[in-house]
N, C-alpha and C. Protein backbone atom coordinates (compact mmCIF):
# COMPACT_ATOMS: atom_id res chain seq x y z
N UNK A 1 13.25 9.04 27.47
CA UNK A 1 13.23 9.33 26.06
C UNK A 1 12.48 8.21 25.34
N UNK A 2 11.67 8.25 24.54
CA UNK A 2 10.36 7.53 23.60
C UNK A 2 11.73 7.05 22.31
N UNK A 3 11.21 6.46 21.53
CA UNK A 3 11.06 5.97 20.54
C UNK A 3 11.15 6.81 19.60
N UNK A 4 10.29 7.97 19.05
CA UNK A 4 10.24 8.77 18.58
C UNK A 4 11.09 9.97 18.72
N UNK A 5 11.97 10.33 20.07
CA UNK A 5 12.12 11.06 20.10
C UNK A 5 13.53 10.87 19.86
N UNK A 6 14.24 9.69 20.11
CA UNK A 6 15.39 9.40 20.03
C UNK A 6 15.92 9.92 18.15
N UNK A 7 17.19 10.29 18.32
CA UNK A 7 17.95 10.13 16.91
C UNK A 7 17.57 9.03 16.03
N UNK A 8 18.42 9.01 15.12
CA UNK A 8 18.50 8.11 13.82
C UNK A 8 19.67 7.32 14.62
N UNK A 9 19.74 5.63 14.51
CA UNK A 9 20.98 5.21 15.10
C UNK A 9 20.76 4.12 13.93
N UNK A 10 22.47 3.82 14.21
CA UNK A 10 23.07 3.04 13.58
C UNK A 10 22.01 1.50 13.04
N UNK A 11 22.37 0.64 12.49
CA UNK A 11 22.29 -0.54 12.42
C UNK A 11 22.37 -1.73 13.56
N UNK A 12 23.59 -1.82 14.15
CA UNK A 12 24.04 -2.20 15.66
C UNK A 12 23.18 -1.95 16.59
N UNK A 13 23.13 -0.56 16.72
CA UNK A 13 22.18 0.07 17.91
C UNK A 13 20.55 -0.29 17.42
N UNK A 14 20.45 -0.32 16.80
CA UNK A 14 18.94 -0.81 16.42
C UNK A 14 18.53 -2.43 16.92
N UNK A 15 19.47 -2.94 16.48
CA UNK A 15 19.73 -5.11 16.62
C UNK A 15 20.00 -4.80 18.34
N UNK A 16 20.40 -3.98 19.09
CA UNK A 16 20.62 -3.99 20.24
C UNK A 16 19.08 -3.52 20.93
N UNK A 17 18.91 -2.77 20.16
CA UNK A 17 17.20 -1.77 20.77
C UNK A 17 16.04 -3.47 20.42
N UNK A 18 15.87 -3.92 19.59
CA UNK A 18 15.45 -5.02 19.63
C UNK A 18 15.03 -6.06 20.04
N UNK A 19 16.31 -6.72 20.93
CA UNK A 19 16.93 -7.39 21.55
C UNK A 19 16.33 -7.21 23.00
N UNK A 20 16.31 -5.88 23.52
CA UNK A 20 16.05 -5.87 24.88
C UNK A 20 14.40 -5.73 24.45
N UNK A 21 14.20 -5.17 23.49
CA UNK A 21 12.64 -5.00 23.73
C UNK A 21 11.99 -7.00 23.81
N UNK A 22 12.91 -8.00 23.13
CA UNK A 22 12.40 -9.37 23.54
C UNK A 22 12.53 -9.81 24.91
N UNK A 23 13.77 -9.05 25.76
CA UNK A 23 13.44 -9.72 26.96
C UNK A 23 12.37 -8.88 28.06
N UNK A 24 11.21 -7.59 27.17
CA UNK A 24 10.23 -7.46 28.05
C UNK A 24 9.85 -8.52 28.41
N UNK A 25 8.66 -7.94 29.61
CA UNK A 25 8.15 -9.22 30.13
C UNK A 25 6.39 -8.51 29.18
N UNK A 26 5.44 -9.69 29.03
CA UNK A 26 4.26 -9.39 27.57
C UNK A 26 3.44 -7.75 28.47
N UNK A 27 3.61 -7.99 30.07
CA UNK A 27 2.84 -6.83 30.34
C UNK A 27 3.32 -5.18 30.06
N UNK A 28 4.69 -5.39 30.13
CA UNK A 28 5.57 -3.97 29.65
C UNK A 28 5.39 -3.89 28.79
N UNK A 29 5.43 -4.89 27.11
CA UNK A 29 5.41 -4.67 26.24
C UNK A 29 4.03 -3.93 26.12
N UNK A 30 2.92 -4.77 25.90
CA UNK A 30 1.73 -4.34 25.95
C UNK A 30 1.59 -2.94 26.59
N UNK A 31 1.96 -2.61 27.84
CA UNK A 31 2.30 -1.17 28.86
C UNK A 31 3.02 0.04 27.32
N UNK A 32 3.63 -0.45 26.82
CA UNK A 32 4.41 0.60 25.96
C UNK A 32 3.55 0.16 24.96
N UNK A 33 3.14 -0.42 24.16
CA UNK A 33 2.68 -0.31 23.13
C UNK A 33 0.91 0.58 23.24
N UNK A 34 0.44 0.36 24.17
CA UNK A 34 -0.85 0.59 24.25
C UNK A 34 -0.97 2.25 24.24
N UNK A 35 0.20 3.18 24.04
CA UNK A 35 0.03 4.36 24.29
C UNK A 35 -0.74 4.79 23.02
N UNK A 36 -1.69 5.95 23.63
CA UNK A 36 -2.26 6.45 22.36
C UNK A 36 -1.40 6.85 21.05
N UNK A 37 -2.10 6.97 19.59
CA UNK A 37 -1.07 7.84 18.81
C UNK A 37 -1.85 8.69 18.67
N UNK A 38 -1.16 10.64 18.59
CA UNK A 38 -2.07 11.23 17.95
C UNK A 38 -2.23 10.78 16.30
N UNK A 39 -3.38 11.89 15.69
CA UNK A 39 -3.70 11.73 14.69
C UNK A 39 -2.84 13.05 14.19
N UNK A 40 -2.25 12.32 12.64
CA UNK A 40 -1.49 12.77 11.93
C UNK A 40 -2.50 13.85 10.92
N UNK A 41 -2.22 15.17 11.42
CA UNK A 41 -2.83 16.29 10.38
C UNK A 41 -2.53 16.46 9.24
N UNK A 42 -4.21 16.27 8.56
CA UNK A 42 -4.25 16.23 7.08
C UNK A 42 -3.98 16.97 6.42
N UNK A 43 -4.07 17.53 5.15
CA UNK A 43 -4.14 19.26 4.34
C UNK A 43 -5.80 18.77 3.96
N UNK A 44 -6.10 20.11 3.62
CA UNK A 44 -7.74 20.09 2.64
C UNK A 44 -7.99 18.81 1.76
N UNK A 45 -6.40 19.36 0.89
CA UNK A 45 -6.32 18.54 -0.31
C UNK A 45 -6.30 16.86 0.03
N UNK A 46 -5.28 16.20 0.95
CA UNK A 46 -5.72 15.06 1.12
C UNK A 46 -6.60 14.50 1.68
N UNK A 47 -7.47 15.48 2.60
CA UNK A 47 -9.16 14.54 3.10
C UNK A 47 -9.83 14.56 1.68
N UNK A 48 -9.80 15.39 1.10
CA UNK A 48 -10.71 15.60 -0.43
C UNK A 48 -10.32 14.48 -1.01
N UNK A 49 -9.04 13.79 -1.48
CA UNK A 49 -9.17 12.55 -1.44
C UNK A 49 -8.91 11.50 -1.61
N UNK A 50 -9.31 11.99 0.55
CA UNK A 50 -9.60 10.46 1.04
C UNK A 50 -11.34 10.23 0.92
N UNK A 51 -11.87 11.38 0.97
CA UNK A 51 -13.23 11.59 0.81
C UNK A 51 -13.69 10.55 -0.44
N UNK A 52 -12.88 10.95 -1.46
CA UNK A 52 -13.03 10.49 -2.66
C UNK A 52 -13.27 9.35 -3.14
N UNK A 53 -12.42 8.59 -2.48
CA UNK A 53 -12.15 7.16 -2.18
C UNK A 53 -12.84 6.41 -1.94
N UNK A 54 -13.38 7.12 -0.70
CA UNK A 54 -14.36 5.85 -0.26
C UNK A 54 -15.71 6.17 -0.93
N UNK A 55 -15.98 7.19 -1.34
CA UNK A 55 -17.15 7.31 -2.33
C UNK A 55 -17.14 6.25 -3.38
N UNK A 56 -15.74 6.66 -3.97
CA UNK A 56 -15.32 5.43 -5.60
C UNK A 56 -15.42 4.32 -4.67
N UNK A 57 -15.39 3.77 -3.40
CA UNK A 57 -15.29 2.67 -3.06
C UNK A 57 -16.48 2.07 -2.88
N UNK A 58 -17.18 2.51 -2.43
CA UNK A 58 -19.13 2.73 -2.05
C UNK A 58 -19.91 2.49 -3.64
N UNK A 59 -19.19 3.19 -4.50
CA UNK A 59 -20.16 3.06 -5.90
C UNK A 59 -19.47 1.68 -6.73
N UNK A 60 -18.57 1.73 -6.07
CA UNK A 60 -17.49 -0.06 -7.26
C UNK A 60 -18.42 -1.09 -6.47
N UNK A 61 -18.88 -0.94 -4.97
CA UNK A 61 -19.49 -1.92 -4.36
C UNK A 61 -20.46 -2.05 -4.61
N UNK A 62 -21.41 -1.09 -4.88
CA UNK A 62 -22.63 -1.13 -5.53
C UNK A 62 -22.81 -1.81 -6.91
N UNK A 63 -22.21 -1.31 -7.42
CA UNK A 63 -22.26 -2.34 -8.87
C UNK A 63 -21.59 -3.37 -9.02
N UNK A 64 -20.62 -4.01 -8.18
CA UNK A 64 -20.49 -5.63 -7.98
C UNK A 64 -21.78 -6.02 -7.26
N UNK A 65 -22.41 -5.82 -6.35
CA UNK A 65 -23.97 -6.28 -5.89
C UNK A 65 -24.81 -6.28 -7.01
N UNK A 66 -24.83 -5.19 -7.73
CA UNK A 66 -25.95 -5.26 -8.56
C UNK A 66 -25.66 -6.00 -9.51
N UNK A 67 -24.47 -6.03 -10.10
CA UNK A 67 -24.26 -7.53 -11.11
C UNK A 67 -24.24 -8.91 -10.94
N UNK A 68 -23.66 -8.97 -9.14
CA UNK A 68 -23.97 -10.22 -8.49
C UNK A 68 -25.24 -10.67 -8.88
N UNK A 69 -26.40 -9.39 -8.36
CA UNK A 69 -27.90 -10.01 -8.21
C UNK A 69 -28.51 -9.83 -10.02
N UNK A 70 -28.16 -9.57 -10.85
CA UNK A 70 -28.36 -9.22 -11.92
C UNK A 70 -28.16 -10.52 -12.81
N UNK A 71 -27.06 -11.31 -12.42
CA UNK A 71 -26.37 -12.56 -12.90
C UNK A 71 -26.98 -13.46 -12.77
N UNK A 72 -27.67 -13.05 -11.28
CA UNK A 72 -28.73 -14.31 -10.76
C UNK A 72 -29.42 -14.95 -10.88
N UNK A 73 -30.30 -13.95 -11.91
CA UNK A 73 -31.73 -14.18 -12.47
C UNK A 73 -31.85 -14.18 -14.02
């Protein structure tokens, strides 16, 4: 049983789940952590935007450059 698949547990049981995961040894850890994740499916509406975003992010960058080089001279 994964991580994920397990219930909701207590507080206790968590400080206990913890605990043993410190006395892996770094190659198990690494061994369990390295598993792929899938990718979490979007709706329309939130790629539209995430789309969005990085557009507004692309054009805010552009005009800090261009005021950078604008300042310059």
């Amino acid at each position: 049983m994964t991580r994920s698949d397990q219930p909701q547990t207590s507080l206790e049981e968590h400080d206990e789940e913890d605990e043993l995961v410190d006395f892996l040894e770094p190659d198990q850890l690494a061994g369990d952590r390295s598993r792929p994740v899938s990718r979490y499916p979007l709706t329309p509406q939130t790629s539209a935007w995430l789309w969005g975003l990085r557009v507004f992010v692309l054009v805010v960058s552009a005009m800090v450059i261009y005021t950078f080089f604008a300042q310059l001279s």
